[in-house]
C-alpha atoms as a PDB file:
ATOM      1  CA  UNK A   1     160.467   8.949 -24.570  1.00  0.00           C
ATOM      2  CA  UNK A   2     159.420   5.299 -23.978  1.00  0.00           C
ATOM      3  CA  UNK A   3     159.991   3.853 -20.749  1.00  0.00           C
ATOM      4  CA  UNK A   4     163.415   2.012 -20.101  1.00  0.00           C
ATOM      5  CA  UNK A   5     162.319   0.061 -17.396  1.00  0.00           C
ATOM      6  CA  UNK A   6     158.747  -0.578 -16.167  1.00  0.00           C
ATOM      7  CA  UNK A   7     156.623  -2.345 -14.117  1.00  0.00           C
ATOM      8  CA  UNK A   8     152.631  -3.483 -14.301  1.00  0.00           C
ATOM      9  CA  UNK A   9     151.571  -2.309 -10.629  1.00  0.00           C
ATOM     10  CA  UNK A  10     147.519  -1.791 -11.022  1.00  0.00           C
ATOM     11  CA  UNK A  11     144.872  -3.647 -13.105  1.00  0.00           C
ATOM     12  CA  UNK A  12     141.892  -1.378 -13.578  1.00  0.00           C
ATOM     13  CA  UNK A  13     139.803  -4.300 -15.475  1.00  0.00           C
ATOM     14  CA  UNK A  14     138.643  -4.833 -19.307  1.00  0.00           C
ATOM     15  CA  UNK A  15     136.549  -3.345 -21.641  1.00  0.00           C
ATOM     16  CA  UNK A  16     135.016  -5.647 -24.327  1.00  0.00           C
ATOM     17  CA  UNK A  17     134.224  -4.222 -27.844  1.00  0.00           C
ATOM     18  CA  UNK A  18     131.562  -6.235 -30.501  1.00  0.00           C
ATOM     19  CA  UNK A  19     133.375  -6.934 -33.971  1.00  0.00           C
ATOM     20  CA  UNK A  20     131.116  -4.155 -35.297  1.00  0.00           C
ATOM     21  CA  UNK A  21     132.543  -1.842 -32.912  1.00  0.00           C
ATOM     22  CA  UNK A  22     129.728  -1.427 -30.177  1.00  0.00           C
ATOM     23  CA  UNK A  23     130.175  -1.974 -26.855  1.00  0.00           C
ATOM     24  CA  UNK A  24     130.310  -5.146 -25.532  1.00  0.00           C
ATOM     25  CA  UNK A  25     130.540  -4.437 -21.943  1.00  0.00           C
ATOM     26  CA  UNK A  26     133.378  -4.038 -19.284  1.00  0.00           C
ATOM     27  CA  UNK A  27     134.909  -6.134 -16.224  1.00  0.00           C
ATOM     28  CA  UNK A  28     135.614  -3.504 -13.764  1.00  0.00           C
ATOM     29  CA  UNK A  29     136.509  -5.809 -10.485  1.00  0.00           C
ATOM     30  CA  UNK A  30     139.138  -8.978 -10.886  1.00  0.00           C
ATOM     31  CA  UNK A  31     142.533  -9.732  -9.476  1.00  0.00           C
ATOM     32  CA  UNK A  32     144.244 -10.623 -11.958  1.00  0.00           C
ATOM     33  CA  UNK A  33     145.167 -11.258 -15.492  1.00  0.00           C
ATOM     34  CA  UNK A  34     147.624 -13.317 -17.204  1.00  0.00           C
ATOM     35  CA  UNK A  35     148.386 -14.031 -21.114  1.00  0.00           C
ATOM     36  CA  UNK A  36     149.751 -17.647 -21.589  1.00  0.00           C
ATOM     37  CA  UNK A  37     151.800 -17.803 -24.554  1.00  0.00           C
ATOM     38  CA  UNK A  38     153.014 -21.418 -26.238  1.00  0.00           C
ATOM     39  CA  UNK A  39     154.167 -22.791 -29.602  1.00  0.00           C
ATOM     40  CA  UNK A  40     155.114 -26.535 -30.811  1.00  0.00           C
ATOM     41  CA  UNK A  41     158.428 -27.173 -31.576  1.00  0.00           C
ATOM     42  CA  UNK A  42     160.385 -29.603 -34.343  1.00  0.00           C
ATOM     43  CA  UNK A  43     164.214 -30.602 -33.825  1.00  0.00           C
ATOM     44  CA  UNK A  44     166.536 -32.050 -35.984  1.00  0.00           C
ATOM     45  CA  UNK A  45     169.295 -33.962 -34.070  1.00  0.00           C
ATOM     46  CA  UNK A  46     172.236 -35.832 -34.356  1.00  0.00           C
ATOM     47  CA  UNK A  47     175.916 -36.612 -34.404  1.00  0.00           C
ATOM     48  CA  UNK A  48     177.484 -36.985 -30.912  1.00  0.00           C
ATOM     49  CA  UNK A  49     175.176 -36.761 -27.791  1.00  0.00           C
ATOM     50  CA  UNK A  50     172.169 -36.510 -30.518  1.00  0.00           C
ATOM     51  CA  UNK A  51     172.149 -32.661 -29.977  1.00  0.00           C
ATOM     52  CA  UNK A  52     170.185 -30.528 -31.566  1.00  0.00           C
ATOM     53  CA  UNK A  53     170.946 -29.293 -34.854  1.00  0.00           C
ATOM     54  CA  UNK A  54     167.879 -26.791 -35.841  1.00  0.00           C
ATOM     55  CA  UNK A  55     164.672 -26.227 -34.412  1.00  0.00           C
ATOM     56  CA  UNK A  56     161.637 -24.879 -35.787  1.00  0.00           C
ATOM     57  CA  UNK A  57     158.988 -23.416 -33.848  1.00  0.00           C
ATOM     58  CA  UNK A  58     155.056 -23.506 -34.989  1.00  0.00           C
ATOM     59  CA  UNK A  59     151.464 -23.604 -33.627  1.00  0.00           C
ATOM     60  CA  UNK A  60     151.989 -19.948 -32.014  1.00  0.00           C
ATOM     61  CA  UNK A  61     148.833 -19.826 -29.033  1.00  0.00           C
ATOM     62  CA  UNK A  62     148.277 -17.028 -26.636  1.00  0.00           C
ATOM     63  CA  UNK A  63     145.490 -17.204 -23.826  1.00  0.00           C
ATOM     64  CA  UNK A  64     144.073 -15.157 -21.442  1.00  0.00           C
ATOM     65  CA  UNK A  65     142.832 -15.867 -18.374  1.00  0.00           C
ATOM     66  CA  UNK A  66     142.137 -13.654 -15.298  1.00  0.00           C
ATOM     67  CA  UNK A  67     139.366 -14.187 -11.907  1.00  0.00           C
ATOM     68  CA  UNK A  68     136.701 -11.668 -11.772  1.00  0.00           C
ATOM     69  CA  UNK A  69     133.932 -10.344  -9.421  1.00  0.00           C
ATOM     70  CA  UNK A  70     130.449 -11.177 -10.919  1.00  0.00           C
ATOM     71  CA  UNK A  71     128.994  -8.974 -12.746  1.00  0.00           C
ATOM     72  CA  UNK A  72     126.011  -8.374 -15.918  1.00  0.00           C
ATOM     73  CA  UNK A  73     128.787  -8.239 -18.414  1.00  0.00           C
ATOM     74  CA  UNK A  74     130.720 -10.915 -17.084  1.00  0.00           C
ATOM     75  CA  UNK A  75     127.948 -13.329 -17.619  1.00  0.00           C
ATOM     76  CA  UNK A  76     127.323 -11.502 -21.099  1.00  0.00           C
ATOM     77  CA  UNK A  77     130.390 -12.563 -22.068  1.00  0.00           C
ATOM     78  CA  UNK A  78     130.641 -16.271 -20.296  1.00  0.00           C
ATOM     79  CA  UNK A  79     126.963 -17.204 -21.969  1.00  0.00           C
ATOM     80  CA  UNK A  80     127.401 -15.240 -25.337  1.00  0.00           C
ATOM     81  CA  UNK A  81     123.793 -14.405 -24.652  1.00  0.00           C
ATOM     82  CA  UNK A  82     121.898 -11.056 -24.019  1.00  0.00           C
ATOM     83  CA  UNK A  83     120.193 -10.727 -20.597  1.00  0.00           C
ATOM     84  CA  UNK A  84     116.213 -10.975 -20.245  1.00  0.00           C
ATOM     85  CA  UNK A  85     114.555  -8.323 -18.066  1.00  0.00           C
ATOM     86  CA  UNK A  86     110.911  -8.860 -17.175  1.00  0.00           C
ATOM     87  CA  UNK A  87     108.714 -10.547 -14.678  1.00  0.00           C
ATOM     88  CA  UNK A  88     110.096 -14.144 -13.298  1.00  0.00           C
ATOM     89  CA  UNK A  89     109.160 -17.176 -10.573  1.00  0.00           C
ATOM     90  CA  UNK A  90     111.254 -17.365  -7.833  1.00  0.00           C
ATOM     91  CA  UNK A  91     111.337 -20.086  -5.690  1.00  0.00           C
ATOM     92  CA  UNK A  92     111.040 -19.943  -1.786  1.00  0.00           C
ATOM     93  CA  UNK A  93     111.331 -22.225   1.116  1.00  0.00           C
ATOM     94  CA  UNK A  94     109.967 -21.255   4.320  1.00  0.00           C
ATOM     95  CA  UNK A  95     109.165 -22.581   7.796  1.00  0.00           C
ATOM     96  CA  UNK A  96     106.275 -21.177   9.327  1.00  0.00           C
ATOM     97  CA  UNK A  97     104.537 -21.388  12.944  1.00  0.00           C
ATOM     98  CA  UNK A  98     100.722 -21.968  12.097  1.00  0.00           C
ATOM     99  CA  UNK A  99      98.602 -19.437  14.160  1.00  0.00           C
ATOM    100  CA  UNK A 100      95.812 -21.723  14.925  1.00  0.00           C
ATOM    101  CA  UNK A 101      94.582 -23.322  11.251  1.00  0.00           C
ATOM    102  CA  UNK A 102      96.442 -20.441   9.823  1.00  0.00           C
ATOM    103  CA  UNK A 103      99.331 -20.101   7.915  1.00  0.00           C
ATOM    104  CA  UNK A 104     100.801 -16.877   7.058  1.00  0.00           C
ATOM    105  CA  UNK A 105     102.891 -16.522   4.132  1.00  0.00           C
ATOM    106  CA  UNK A 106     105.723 -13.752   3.789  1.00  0.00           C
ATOM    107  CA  UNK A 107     105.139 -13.226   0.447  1.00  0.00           C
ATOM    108  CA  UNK A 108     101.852 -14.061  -2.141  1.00  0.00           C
ATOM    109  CA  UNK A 109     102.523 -16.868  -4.134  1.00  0.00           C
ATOM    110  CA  UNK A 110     102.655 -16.774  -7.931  1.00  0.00           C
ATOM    111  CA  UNK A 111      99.526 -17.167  -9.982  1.00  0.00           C
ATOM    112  CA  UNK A 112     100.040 -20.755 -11.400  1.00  0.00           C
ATOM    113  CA  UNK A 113     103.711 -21.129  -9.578  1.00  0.00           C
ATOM    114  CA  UNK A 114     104.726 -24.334  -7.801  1.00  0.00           C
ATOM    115  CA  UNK A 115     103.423 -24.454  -4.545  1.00  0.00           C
ATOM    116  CA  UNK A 116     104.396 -27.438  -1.758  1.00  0.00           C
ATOM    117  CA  UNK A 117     102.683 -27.576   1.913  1.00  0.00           C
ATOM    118  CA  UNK A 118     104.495 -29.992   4.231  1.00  0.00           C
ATOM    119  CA  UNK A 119     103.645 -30.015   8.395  1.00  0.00           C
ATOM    120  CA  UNK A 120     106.842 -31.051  10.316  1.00  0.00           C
ATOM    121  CA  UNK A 121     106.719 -33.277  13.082  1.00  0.00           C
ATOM    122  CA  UNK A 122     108.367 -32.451  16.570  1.00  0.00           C
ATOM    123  CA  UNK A 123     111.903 -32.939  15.311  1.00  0.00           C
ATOM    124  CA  UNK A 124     111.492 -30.447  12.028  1.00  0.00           C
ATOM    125  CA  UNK A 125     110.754 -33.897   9.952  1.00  0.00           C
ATOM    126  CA  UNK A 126     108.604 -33.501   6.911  1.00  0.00           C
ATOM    127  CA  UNK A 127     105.279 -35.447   7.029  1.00  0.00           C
ATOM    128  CA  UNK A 128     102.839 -36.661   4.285  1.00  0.00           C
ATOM    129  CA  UNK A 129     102.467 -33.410   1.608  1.00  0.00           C
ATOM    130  CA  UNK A 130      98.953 -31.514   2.095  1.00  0.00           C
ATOM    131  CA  UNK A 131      97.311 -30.918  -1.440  1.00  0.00           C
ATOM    132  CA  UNK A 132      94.660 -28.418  -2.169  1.00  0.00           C
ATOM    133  CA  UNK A 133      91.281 -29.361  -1.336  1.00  0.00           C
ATOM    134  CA  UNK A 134      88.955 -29.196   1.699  1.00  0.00           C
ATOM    135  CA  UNK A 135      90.610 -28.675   4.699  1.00  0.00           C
ATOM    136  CA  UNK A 136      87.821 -27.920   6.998  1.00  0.00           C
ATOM    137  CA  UNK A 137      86.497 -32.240   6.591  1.00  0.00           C
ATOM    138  CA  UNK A 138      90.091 -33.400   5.063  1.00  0.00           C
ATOM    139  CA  UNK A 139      93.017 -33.798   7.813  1.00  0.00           C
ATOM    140  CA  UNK A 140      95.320 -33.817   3.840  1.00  0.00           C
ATOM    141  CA  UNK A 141      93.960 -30.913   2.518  1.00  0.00           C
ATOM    142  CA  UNK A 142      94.637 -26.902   2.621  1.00  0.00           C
ATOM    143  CA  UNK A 143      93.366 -23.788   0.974  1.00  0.00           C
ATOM    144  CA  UNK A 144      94.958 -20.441   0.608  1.00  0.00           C
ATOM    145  CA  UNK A 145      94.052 -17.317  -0.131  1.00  0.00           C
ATOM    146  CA  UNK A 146      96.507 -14.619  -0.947  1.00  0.00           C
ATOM    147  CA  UNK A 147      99.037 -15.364   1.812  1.00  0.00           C
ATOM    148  CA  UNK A 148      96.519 -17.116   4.049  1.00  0.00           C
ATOM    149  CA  UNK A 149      97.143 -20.882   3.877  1.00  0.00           C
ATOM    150  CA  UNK A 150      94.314 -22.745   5.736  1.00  0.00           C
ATOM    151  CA  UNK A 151      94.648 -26.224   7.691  1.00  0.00           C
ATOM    152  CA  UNK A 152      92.376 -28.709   9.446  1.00  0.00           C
ATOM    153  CA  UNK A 153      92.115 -28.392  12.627  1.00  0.00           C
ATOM    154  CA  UNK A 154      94.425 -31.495  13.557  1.00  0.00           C
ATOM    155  CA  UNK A 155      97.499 -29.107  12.293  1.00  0.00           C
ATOM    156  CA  UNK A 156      96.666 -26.233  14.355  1.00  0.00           C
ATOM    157  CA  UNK A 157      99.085 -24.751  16.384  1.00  0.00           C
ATOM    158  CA  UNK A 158     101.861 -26.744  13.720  1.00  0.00           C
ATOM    159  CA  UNK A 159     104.790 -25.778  12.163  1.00  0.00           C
ATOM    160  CA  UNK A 160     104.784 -26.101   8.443  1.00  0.00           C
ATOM    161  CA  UNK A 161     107.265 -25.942   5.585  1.00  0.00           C
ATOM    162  CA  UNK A 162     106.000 -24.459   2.544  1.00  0.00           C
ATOM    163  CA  UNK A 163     107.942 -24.344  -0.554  1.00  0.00           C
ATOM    164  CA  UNK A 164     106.535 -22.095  -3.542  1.00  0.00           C
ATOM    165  CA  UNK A 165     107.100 -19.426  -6.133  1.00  0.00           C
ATOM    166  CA  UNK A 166     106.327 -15.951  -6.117  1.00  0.00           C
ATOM    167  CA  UNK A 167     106.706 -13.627  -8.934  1.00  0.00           C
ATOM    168  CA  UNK A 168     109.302 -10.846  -9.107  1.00  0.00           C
ATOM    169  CA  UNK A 169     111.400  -8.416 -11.460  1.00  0.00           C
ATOM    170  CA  UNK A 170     114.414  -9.663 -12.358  1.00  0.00           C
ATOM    171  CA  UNK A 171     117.379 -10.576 -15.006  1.00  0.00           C
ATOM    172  CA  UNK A 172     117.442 -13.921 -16.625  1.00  0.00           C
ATOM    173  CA  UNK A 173     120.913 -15.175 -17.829  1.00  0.00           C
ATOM    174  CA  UNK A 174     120.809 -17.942 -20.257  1.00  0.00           C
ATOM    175  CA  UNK A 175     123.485 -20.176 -21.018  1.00  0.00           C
ATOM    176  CA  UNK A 176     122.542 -21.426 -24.656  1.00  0.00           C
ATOM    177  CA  UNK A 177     124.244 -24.756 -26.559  1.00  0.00           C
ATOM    178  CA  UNK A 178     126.082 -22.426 -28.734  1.00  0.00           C
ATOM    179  CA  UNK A 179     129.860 -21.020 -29.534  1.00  0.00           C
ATOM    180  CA  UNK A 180     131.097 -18.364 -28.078  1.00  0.00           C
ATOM    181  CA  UNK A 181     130.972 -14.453 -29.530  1.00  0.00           C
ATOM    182  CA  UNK A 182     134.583 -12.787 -30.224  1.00  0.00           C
ATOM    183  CA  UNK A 183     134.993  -9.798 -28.811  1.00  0.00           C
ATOM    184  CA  UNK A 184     137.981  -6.963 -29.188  1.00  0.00           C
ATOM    185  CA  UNK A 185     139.269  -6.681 -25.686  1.00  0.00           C
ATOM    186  CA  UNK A 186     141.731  -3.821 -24.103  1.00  0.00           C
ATOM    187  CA  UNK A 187     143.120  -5.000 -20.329  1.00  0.00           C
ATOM    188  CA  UNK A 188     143.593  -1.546 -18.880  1.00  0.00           C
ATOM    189  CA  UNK A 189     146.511  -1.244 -16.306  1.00  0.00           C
ATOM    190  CA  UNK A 190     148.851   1.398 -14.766  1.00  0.00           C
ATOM    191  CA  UNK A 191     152.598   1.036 -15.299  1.00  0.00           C
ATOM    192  CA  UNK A 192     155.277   3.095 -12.928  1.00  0.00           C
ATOM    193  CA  UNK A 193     158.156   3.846 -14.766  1.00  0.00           C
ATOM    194  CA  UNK A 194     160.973   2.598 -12.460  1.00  0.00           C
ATOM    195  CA  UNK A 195     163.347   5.772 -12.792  1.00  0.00           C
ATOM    196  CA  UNK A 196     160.706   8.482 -12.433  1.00  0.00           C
ATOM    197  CA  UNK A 197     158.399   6.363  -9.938  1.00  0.00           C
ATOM    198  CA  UNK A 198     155.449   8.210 -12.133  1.00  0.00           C
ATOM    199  CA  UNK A 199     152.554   5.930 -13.145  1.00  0.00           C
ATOM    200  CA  UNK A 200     151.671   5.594 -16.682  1.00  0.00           C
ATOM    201  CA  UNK A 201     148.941   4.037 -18.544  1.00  0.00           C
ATOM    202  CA  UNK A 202     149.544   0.069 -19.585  1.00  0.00           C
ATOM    203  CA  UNK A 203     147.545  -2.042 -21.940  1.00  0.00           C
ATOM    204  CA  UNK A 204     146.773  -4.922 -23.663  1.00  0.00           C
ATOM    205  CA  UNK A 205     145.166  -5.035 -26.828  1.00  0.00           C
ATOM    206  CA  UNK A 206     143.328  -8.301 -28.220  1.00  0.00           C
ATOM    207  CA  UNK A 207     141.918  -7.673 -30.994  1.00  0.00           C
ATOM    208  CA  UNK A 208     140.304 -11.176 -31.723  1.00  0.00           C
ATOM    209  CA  UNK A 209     139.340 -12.864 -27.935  1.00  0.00           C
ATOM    210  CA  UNK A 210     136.991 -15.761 -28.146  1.00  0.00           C
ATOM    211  CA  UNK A 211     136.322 -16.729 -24.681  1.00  0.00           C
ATOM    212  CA  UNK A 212     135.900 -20.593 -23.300  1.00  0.00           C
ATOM    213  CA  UNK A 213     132.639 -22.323 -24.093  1.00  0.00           C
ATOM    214  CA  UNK A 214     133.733 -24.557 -21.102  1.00  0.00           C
ATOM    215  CA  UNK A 215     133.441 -22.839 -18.011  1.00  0.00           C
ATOM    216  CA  UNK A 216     132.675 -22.868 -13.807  1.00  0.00           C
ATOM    217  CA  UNK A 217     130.394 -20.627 -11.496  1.00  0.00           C
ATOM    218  CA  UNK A 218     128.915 -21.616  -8.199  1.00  0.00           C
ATOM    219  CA  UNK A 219     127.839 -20.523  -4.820  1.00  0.00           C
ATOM    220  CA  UNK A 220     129.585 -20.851  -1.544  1.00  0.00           C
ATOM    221  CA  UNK A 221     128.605 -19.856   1.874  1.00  0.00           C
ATOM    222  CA  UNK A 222     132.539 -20.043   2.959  1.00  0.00           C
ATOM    223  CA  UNK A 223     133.969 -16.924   0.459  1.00  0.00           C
ATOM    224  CA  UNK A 224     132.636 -14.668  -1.426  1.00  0.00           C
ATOM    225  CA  UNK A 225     132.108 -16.504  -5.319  1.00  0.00           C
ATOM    226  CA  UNK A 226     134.232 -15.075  -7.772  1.00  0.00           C
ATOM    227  CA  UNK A 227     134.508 -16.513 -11.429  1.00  0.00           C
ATOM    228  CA  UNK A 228     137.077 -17.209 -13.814  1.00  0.00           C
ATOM    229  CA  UNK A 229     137.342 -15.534 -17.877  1.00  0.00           C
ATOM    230  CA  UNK A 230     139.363 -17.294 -20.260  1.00  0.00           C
ATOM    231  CA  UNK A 231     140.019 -17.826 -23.905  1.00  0.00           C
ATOM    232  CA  UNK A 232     141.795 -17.836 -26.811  1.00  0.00           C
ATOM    233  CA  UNK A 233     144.032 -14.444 -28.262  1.00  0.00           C
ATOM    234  CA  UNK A 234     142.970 -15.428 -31.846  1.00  0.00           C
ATOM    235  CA  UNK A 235     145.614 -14.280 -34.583  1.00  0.00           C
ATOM    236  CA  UNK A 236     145.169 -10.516 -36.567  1.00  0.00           C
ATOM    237  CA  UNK A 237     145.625 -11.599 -40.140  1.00  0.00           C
ATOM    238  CA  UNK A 238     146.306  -7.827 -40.560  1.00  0.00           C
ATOM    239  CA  UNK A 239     149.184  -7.513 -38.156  1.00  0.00           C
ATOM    240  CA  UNK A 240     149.843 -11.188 -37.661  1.00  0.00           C
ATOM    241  CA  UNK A 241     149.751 -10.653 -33.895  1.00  0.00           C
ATOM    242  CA  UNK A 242     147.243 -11.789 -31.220  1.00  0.00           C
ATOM    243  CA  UNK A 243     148.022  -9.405 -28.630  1.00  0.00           C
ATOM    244  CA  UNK A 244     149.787  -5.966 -28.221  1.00  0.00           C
ATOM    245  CA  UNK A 245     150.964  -4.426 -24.911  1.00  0.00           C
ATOM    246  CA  UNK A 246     151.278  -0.688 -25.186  1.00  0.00           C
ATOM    247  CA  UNK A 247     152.979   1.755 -22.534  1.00  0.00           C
ATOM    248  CA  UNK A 248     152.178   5.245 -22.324  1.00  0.00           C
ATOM    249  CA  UNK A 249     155.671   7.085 -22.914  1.00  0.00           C
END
């Protein structure tokens, strides 16, 4: 027996499906999700007061939009792009003590990755930029080996920022100039029947989702960063519906 009265208490996340029926991915973490649903409207009015007479309704839209925690598929799904695992330059910036003419790096650079040597002056102000030479005759040069960067002998004892690449395994997320994929999405949820208290399984059901091209991420060192997923609940010619909510009985 279906459920007279019910109530969406619990979102567990969604779990996106390719048009061939692979798997797409899934958002496990976010805090919420809403469906927008609009249509235009045409009136016919008049007589007394110019009331309305008939209205039509067209131009039927449904959206979906929720905040989620990052994640591999989430930025699957924002890019439209598969992931790239392999070897990649990251970029460092560093302020080092010199031990004598000696700078120590934490890490070894990478093998033709940027590398920039700066000595500060007494205030943590950057001075003229060394570049790679001879640094045993030239007060502008340095050399390194490894992680050993070498100064001239005016710089000893110095501090020095040193900004420069080194080369690690990691996961490359493109974003591409491109249209986004469409994706079959179910928003899994719990439901508590209001007269038993029990909780039941709740979904939605999109079975054409083409997310934003247009969207935001960033950084902040106030909150953790969380990131918004929205887009369009495309119409099923088969059922002429964009979404379906179904409530286990």
């Amino acid at each position: 027996m279906a459920m007279e009265n019910f109530q969406i208490v619990e979102l567990l996340g969604l779990v996106l499906h390719n048009p061939n029926g692979t798997l797409a991915g899934t958002i496990d973490y976010m805090d919420g999700l809403t469906i927008d649903n609009s249509s235009s409207k045409q009136e016919l009015r008049s007589g007394p007061g110019n009331s309305v007479l008939y209205s039509v309704s067209s131009e039927f839209q449904s959206s979906l939009s929720g905040d989620c925690v990052m994640s591999t598929d989430l930025f699957k799904v924002l890019t439209s792009t598969q992931p790239v695992e392999g070897s990649h330059k990251f970029m460092l910036n560093e302020i080092i003590q010199a031990s004598g003419t000696t700078v120590v790096l934490p890490e070894v650079p990478a093998a033709g990755g940027k590398i920039h040597v700066f000595p500060l002056d007494g205030v943590g102000k950057r001075l003229g930029e060394l570049k790679v030479g001879t640094p045993t005759s030239n007060e502008a040069d340095y050399s390194i080996q490894t992680k050993n960067i070498t100064v001239h002998s005016k710089m000893s004892g110095k501090k020095f920022k040193v900004i420069y690449e080194v080369e690690k395994e990691g996961t490359r997320f493109r974003k591409e100039a491109k249209d986004s994929s469409i994706y079959r999405v179910v928003g899994m949820a719990k439901a508590v029947d209001l007269a038993t208290k029990e909780k039941k399984i709740g979904q939605f059901i999109i079975p054409s989702f083409k997310p934003e091209v247009a969207f935001s991420i960033g950084t902040s060192n106030g909150e953790m960063t969380k990131a918004a997923i929205a887009g369009e609940c495309l119409l099923d010619p088969s059922t002429n519906s964009s979404w379906d909510f179904i409530a286990e009985a």
